[in-house]
PDB file of N, CA and C in Angstrom:
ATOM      1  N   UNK A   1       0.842  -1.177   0.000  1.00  0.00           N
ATOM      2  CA  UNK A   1       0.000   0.000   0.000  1.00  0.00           C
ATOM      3  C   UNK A   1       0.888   1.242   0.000  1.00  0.00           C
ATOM      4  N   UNK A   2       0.471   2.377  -0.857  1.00  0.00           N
ATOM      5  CA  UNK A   2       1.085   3.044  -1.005  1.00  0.00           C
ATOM      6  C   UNK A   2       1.233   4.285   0.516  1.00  0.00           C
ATOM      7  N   UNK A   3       2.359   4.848   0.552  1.00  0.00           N
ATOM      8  CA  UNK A   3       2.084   5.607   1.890  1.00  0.00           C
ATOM      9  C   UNK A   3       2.357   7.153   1.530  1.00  0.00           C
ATOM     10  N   UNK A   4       1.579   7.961   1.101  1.00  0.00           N
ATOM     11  CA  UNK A   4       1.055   9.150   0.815  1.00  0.00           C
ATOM     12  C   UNK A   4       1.822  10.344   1.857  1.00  0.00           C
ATOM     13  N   UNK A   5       1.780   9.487   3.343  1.00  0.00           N
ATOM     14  CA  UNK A   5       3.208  10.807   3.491  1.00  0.00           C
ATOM     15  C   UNK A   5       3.422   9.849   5.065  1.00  0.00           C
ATOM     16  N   UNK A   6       4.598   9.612   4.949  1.00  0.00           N
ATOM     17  CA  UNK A   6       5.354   9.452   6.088  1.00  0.00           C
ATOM     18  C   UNK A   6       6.080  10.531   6.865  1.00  0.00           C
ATOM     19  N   UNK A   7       5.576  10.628   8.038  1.00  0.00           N
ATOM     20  CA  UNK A   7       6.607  11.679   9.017  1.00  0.00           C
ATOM     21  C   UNK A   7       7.279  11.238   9.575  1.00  0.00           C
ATOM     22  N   UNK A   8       8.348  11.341   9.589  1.00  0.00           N
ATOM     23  CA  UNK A   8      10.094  10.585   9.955  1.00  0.00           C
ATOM     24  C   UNK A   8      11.120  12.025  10.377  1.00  0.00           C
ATOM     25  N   UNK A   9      11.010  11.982  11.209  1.00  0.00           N
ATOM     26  CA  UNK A   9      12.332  12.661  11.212  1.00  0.00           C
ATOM     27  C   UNK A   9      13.457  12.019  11.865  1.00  0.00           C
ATOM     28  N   UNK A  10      13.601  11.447  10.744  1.00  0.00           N
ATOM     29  CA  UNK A  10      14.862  10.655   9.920  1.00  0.00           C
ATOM     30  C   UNK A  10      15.979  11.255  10.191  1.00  0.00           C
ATOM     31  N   UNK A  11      15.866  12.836   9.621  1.00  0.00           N
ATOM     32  CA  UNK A  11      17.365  13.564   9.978  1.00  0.00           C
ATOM     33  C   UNK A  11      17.431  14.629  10.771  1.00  0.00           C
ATOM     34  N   UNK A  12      16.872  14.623  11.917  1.00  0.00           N
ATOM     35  CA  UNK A  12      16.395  15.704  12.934  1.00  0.00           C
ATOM     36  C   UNK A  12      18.035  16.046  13.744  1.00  0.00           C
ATOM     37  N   UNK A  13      18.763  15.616  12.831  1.00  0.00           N
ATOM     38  CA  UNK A  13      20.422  16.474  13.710  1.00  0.00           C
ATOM     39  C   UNK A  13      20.333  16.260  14.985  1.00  0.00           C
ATOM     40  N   UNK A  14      19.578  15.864  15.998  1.00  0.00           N
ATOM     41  CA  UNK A  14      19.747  16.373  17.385  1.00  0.00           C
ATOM     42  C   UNK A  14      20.602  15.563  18.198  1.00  0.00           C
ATOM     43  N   UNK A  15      21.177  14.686  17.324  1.00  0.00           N
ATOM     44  CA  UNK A  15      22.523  13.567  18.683  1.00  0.00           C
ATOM     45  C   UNK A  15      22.960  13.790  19.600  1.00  0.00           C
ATOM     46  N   UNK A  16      23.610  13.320  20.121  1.00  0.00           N
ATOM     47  CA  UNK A  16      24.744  13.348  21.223  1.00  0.00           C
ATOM     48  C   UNK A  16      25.706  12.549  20.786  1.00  0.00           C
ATOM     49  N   UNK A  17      26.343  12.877  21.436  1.00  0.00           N
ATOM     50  CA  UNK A  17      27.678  11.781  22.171  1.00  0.00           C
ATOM     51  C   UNK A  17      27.598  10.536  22.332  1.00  0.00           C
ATOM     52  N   UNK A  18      28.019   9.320  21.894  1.00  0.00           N
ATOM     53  CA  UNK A  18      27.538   8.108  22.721  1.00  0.00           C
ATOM     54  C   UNK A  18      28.930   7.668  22.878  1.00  0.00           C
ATOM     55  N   UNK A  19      29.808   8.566  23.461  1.00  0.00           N
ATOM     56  CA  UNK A  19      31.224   7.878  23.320  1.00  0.00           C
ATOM     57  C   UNK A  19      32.105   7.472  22.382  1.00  0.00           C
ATOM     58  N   UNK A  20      31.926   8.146  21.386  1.00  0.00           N
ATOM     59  CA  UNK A  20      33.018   7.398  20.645  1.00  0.00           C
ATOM     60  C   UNK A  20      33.970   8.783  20.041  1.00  0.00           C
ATOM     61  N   UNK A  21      34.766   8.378  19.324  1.00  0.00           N
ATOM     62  CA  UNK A  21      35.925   9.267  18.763  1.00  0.00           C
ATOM     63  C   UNK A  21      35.468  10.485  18.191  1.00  0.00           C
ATOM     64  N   UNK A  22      34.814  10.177  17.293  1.00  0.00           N
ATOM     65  CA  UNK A  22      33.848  11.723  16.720  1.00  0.00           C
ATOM     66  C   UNK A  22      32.706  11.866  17.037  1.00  0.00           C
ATOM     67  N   UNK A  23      32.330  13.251  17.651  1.00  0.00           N
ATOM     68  CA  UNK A  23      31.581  13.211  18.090  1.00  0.00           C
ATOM     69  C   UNK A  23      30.115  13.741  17.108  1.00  0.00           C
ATOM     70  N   UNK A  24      29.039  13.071  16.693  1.00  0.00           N
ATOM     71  CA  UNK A  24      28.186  13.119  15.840  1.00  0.00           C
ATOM     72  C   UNK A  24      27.612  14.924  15.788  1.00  0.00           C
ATOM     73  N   UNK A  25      27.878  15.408  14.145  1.00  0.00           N
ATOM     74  CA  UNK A  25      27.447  16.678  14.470  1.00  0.00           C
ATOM     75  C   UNK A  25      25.851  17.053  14.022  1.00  0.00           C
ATOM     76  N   UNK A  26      25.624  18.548  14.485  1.00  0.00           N
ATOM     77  CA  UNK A  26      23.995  18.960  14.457  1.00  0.00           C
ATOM     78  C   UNK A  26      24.423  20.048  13.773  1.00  0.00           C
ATOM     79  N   UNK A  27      23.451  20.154  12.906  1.00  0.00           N
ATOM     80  CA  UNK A  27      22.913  21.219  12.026  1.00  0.00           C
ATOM     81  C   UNK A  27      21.147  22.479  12.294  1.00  0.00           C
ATOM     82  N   UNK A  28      20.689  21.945  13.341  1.00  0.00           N
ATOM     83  CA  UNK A  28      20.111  22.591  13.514  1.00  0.00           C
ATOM     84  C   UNK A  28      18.481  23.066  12.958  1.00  0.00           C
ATOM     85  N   UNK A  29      18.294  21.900  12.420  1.00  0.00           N
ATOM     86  CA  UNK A  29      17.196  21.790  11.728  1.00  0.00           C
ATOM     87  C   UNK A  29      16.222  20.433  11.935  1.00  0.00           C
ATOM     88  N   UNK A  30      14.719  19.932  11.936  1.00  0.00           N
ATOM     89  CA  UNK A  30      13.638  18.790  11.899  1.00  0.00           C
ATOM     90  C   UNK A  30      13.306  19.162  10.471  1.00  0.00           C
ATOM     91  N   UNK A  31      12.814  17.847   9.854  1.00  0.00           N
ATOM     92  CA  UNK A  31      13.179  17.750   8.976  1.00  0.00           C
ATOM     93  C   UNK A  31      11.478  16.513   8.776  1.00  0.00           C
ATOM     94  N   UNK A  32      10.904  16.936   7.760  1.00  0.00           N
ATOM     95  CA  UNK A  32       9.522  16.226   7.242  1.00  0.00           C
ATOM     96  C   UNK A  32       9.970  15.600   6.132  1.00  0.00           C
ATOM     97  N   UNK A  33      10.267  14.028   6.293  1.00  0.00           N
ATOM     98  CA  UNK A  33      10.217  13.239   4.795  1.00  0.00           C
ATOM     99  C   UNK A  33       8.729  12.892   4.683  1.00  0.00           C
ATOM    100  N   UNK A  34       8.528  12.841   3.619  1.00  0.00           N
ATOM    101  CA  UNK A  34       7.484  12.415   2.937  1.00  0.00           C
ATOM    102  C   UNK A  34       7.855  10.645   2.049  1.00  0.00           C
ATOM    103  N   UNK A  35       7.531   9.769   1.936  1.00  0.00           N
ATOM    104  CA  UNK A  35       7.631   8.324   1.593  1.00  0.00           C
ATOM    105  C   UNK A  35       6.789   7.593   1.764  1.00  0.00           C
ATOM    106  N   UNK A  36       7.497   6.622   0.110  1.00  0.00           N
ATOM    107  CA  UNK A  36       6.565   5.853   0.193  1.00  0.00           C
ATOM    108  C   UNK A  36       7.418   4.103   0.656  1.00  0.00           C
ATOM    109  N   UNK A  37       6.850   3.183   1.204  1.00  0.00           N
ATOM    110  CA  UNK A  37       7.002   2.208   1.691  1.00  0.00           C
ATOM    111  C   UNK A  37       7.458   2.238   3.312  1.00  0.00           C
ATOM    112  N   UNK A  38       7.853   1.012   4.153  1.00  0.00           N
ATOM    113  CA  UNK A  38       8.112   1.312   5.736  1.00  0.00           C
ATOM    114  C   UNK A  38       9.292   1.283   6.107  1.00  0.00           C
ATOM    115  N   UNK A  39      10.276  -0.344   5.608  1.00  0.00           N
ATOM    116  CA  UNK A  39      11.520  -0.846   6.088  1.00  0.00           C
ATOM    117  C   UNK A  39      12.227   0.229   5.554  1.00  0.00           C
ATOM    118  N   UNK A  40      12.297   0.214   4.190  1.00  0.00           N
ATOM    119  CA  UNK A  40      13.365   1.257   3.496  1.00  0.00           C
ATOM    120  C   UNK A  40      12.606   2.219   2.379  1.00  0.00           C
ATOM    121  N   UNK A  41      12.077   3.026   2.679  1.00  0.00           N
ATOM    122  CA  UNK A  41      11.266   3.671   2.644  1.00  0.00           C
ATOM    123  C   UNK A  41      11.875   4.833   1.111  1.00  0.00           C
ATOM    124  N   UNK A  42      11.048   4.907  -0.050  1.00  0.00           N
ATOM    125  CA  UNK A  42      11.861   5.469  -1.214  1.00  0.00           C
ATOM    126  C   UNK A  42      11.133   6.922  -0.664  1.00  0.00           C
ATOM    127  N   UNK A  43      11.538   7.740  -0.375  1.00  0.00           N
ATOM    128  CA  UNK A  43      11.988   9.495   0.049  1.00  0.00           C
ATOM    129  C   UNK A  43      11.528  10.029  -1.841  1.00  0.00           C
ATOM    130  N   UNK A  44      10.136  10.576  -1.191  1.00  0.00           N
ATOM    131  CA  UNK A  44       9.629  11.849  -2.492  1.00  0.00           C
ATOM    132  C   UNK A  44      10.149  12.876  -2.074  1.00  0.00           C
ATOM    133  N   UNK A  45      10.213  13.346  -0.615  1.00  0.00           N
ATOM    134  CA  UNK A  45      10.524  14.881  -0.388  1.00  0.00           C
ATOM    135  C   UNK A  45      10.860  14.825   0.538  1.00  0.00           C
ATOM    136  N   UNK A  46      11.867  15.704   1.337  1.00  0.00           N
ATOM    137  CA  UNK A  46      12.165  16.539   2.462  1.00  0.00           C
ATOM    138  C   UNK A  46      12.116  17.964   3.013  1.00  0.00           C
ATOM    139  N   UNK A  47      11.559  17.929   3.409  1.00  0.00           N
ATOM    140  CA  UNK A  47      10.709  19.620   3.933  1.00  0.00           C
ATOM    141  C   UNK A  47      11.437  20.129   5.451  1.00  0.00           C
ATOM    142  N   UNK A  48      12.092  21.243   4.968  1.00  0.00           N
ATOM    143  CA  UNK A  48      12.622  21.725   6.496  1.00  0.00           C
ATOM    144  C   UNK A  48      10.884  22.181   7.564  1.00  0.00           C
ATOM    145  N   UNK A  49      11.268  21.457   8.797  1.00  0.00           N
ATOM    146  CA  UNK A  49      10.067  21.506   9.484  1.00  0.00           C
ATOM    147  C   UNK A  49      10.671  22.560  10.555  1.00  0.00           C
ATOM    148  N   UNK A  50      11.443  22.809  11.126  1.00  0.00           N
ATOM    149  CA  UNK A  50      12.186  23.876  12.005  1.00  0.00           C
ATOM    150  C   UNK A  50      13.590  23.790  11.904  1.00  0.00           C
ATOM    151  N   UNK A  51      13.723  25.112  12.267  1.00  0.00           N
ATOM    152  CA  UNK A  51      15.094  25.336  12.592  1.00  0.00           C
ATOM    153  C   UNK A  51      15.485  25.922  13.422  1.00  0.00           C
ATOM    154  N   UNK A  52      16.796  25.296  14.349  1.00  0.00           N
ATOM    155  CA  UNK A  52      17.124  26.111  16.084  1.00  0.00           C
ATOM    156  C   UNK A  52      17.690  27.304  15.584  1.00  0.00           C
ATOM    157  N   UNK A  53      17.669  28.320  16.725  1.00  0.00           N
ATOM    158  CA  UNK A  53      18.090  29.701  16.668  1.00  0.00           C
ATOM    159  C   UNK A  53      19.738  29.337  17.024  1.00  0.00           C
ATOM    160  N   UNK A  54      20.504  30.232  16.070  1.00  0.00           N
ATOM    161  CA  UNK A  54      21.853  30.131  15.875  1.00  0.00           C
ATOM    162  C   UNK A  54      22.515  28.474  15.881  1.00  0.00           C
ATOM    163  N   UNK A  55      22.233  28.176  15.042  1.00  0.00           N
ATOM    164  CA  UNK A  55      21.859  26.998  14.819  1.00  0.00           C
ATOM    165  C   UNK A  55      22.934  26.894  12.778  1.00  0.00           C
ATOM    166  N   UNK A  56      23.688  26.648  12.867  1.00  0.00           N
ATOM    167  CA  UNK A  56      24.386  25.923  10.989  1.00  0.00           C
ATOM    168  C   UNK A  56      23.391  26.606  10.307  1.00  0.00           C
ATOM    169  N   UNK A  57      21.907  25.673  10.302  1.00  0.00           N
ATOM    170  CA  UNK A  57      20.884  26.001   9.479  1.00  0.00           C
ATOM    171  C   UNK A  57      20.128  27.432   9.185  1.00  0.00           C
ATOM    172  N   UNK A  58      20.520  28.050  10.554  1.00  0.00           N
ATOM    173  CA  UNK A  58      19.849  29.878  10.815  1.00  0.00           C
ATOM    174  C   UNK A  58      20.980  30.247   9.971  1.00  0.00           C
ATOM    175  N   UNK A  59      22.174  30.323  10.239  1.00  0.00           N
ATOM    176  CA  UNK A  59      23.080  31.270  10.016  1.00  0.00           C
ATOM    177  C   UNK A  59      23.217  31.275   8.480  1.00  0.00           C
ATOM    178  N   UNK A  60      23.102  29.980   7.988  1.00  0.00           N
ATOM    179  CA  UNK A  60      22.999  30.202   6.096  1.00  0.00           C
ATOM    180  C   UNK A  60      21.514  30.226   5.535  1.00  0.00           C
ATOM    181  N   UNK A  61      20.621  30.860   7.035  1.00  0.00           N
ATOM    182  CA  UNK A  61      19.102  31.447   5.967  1.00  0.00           C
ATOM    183  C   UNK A  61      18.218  30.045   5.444  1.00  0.00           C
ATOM    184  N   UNK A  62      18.644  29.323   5.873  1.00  0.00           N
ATOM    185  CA  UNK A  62      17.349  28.058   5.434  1.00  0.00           C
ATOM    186  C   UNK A  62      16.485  28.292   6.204  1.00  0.00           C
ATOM    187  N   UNK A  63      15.226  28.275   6.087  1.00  0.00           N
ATOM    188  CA  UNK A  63      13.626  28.411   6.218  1.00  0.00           C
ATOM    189  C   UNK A  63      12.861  27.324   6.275  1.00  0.00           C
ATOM    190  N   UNK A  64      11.483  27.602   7.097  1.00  0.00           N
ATOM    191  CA  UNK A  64      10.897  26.272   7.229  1.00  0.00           C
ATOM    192  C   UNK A  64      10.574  26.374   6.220  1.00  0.00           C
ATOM    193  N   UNK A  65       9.892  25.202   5.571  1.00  0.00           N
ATOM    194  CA  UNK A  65       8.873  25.158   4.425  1.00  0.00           C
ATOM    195  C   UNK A  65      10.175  25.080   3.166  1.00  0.00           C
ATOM    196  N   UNK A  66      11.595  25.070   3.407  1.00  0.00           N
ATOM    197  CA  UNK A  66      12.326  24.827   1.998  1.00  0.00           C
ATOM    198  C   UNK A  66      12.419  23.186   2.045  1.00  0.00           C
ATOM    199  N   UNK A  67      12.551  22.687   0.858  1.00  0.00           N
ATOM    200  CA  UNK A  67      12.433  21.409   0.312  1.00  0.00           C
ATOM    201  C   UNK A  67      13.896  21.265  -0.254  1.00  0.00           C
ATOM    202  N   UNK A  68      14.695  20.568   0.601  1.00  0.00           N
ATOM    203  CA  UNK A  68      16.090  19.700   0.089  1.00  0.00           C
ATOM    204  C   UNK A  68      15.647  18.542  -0.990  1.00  0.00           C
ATOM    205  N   UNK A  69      16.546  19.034  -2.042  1.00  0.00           N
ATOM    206  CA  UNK A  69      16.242  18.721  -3.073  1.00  0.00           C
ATOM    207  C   UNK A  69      17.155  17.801  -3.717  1.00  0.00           C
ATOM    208  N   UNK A  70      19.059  18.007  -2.985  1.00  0.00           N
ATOM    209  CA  UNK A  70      19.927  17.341  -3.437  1.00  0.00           C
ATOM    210  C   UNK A  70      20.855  17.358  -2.221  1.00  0.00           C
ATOM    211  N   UNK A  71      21.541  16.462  -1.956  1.00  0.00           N
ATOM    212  CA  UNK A  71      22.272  16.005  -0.632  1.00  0.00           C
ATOM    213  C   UNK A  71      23.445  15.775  -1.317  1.00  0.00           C
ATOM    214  N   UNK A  72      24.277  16.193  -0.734  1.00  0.00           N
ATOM    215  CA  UNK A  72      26.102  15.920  -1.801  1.00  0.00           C
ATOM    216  C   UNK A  72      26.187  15.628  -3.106  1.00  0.00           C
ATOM    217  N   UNK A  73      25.212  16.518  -4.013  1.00  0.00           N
ATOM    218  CA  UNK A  73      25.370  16.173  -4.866  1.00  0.00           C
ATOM    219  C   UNK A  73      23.835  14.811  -5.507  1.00  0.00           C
ATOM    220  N   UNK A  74      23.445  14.540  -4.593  1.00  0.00           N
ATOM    221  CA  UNK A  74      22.645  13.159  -5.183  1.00  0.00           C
ATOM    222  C   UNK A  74      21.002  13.647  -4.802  1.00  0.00           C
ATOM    223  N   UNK A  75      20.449  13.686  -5.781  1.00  0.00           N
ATOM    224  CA  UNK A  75      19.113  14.124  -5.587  1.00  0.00           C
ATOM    225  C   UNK A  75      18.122  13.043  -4.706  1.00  0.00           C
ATOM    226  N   UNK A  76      17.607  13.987  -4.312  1.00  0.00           N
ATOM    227  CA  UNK A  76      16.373  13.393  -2.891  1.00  0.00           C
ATOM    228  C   UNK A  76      15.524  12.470  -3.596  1.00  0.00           C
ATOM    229  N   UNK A  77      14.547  12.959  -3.859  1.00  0.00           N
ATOM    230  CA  UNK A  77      13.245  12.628  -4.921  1.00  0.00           C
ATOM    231  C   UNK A  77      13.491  11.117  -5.575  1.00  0.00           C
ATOM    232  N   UNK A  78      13.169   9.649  -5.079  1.00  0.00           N
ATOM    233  CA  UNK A  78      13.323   8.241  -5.479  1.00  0.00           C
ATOM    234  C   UNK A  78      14.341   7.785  -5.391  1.00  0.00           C
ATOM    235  N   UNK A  79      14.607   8.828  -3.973  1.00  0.00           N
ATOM    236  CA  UNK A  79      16.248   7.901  -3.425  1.00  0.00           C
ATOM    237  C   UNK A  79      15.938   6.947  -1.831  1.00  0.00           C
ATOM    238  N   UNK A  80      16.216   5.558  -1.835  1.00  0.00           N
ATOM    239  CA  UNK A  80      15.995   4.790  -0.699  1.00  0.00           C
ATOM    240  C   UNK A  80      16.583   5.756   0.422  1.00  0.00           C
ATOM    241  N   UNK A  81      15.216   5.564   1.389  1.00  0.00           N
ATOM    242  CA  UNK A  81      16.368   6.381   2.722  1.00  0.00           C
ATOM    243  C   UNK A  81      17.675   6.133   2.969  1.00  0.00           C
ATOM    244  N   UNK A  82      17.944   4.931   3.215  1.00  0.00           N
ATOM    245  CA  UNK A  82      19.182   4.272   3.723  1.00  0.00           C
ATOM    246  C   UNK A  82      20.240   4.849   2.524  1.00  0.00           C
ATOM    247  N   UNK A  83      19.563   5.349   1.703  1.00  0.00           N
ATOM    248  CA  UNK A  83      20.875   6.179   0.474  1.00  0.00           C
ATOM    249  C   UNK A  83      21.443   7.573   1.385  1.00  0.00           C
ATOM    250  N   UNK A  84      20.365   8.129   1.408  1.00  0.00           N
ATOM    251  CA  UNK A  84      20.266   9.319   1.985  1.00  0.00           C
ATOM    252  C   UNK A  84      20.992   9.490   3.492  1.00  0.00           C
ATOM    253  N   UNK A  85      20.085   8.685   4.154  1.00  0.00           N
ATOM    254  CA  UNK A  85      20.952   8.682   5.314  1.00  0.00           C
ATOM    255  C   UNK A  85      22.744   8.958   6.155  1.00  0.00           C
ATOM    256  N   UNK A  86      22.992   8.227   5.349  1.00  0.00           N
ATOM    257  CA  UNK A  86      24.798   8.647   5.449  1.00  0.00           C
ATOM    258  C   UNK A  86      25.186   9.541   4.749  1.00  0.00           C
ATOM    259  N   UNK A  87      24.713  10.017   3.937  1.00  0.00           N
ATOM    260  CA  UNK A  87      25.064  11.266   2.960  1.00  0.00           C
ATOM    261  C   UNK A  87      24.572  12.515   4.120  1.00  0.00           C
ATOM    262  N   UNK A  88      23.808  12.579   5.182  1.00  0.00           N
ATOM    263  CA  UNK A  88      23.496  13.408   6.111  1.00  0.00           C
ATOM    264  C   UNK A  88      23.869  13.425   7.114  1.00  0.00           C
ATOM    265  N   UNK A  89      24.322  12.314   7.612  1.00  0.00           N
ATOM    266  CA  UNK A  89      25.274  12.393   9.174  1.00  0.00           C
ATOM    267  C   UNK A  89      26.632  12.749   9.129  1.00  0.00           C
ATOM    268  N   UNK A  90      26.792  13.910  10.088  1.00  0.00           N
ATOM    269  CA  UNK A  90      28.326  14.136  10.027  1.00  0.00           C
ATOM    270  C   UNK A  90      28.948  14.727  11.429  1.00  0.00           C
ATOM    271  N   UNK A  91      30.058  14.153  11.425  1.00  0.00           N
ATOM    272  CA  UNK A  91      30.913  14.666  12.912  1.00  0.00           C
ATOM    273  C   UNK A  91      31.210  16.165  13.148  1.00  0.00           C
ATOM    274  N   UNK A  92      30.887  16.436  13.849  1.00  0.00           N
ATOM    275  CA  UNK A  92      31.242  17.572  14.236  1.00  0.00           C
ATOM    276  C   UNK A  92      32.576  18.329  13.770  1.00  0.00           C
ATOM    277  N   UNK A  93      32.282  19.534  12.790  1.00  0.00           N
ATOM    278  CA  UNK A  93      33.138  19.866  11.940  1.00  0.00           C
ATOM    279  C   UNK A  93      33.297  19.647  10.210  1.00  0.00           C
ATOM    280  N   UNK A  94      32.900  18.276  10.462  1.00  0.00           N
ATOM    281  CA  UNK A  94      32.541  17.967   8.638  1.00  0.00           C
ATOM    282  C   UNK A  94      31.532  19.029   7.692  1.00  0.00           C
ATOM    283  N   UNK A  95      31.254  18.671   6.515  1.00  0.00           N
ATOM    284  CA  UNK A  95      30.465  19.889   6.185  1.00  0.00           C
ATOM    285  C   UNK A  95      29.846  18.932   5.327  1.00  0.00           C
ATOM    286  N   UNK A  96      28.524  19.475   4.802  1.00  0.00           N
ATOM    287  CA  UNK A  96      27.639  18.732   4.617  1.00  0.00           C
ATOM    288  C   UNK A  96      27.159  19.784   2.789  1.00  0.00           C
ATOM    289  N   UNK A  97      26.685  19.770   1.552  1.00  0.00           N
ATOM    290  CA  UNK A  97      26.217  20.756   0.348  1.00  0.00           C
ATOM    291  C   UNK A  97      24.901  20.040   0.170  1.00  0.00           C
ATOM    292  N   UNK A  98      24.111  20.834   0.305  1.00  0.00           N
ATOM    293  CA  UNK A  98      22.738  21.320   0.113  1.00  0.00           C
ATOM    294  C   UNK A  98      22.446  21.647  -0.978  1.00  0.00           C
ATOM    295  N   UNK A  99      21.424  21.134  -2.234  1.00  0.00           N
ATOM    296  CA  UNK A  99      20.383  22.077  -2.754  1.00  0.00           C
ATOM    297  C   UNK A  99      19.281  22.451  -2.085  1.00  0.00           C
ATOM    298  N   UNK A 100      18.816  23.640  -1.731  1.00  0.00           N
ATOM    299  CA  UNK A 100      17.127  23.169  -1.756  1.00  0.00           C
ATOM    300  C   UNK A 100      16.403  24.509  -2.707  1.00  0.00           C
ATOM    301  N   UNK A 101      15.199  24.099  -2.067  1.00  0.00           N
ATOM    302  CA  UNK A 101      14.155  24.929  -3.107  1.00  0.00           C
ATOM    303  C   UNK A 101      13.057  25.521  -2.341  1.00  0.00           C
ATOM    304  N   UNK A 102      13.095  26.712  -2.463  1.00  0.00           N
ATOM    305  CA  UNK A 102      11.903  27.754  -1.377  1.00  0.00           C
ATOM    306  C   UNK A 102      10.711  27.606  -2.035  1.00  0.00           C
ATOM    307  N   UNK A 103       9.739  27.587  -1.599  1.00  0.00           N
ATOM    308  CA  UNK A 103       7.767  27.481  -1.702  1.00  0.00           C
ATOM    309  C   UNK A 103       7.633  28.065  -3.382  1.00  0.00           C
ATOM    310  N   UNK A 104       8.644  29.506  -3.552  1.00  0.00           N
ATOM    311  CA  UNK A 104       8.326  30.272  -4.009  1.00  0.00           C
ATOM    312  C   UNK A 104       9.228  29.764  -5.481  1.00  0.00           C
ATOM    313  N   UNK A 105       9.777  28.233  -5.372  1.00  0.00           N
ATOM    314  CA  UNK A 105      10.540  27.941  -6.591  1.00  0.00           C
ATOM    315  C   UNK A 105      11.664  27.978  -6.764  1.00  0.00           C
ATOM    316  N   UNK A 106      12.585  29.526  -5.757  1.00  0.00           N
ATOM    317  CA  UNK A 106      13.875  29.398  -6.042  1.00  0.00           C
ATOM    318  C   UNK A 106      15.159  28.351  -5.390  1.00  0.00           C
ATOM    319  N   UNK A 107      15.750  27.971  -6.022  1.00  0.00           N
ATOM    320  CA  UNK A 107      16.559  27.249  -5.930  1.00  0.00           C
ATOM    321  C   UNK A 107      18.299  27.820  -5.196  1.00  0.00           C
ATOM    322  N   UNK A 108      18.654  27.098  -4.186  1.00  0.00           N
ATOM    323  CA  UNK A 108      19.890  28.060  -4.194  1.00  0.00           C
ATOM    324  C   UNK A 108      20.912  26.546  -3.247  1.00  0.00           C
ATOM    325  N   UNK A 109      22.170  26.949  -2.805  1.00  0.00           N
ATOM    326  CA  UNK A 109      22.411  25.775  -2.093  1.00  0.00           C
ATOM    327  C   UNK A 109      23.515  26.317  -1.309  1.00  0.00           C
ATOM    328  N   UNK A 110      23.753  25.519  -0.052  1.00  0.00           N
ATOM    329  CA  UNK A 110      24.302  25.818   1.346  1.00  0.00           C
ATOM    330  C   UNK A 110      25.335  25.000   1.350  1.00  0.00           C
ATOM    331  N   UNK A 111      26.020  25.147   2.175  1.00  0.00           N
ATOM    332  CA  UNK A 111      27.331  24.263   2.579  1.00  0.00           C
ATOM    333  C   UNK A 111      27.350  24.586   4.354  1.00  0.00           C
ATOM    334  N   UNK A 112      26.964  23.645   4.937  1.00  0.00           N
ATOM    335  CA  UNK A 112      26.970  23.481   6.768  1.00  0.00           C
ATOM    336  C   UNK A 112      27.956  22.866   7.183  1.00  0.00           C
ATOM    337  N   UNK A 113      28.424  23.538   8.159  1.00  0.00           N
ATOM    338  CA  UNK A 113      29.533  22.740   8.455  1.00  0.00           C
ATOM    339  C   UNK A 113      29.101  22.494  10.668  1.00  0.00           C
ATOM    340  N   UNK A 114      29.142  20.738  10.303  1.00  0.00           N
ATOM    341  CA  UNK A 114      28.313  20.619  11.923  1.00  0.00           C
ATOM    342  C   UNK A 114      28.693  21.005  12.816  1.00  0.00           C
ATOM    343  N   UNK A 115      27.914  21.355  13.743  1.00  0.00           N
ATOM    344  CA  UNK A 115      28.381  21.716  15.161  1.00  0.00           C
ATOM    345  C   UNK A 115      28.318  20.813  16.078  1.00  0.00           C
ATOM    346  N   UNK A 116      28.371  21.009  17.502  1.00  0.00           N
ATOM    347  CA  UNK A 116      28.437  20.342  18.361  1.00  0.00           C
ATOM    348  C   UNK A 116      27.176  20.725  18.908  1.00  0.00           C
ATOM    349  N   UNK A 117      26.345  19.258  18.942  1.00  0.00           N
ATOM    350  CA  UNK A 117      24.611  19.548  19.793  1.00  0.00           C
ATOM    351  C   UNK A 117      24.740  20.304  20.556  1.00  0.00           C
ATOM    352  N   UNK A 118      23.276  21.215  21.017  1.00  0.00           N
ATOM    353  CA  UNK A 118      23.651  22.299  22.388  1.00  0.00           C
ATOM    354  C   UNK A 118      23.287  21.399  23.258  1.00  0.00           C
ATOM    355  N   UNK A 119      23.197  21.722  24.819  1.00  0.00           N
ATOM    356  CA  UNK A 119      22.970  21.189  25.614  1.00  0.00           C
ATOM    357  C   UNK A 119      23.959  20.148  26.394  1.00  0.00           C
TER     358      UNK A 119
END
């Protein structure tokens, strides 16, 4: 059965620490996939759902309601999550290139480089 919109936040940045060498970084943003299937789920869209104040994601102007469109290069739209997924996690310090696309159509793209979760 087809699934018309899955809410996952799949890449909600918000980690911690669990001990190990690098420490997993945040960008500062929740994040609305939309998909279809459950286990591995093929990703139509990703919709910025918030973003923290001073936060990677504030400081280069991404907005709720923009739609990531391409992740390092590899477009969103009939890509298996589990594609996506590692193309979005990054240690603190790594940097991450963005397309996305505002409500209003335009297209532009970011380069984040992670921080360290607050708290």
């Amino acid at each position: 059965m087809k699934k018309l919109f899955l809410l996952v936040l799949l890449f909600t940045f918000v980690w911690t620490s669990i001990g190990t060498a690098a420490e997993k970084g945040w960008f500062g943003f929740g994040l609305k996939v939309a998909a279809d299937g459950f286990f591995n789920p093929t990703v139509n869209s990703i919709t910025v759902e918030s973003i923290a104040p001073n936060s990677p994601a504030a400081e280069q102007h991404i907005a709720v309601g923009d739609q990531i469109i391409q992740v390092e290069n590899t477009e969103v739209s009939g890509r298996k999550a589990s594609e996506l997924k590692p193309l979005m996690q990054k240690h603190v310090g790594e940097t991450i290139h963005l397309r996305l696309k505002r409500p209003t159509g335009e297209t532009y793209a970011v380069t984040l480089t992670a921080a360290k979760p607050p708290g």
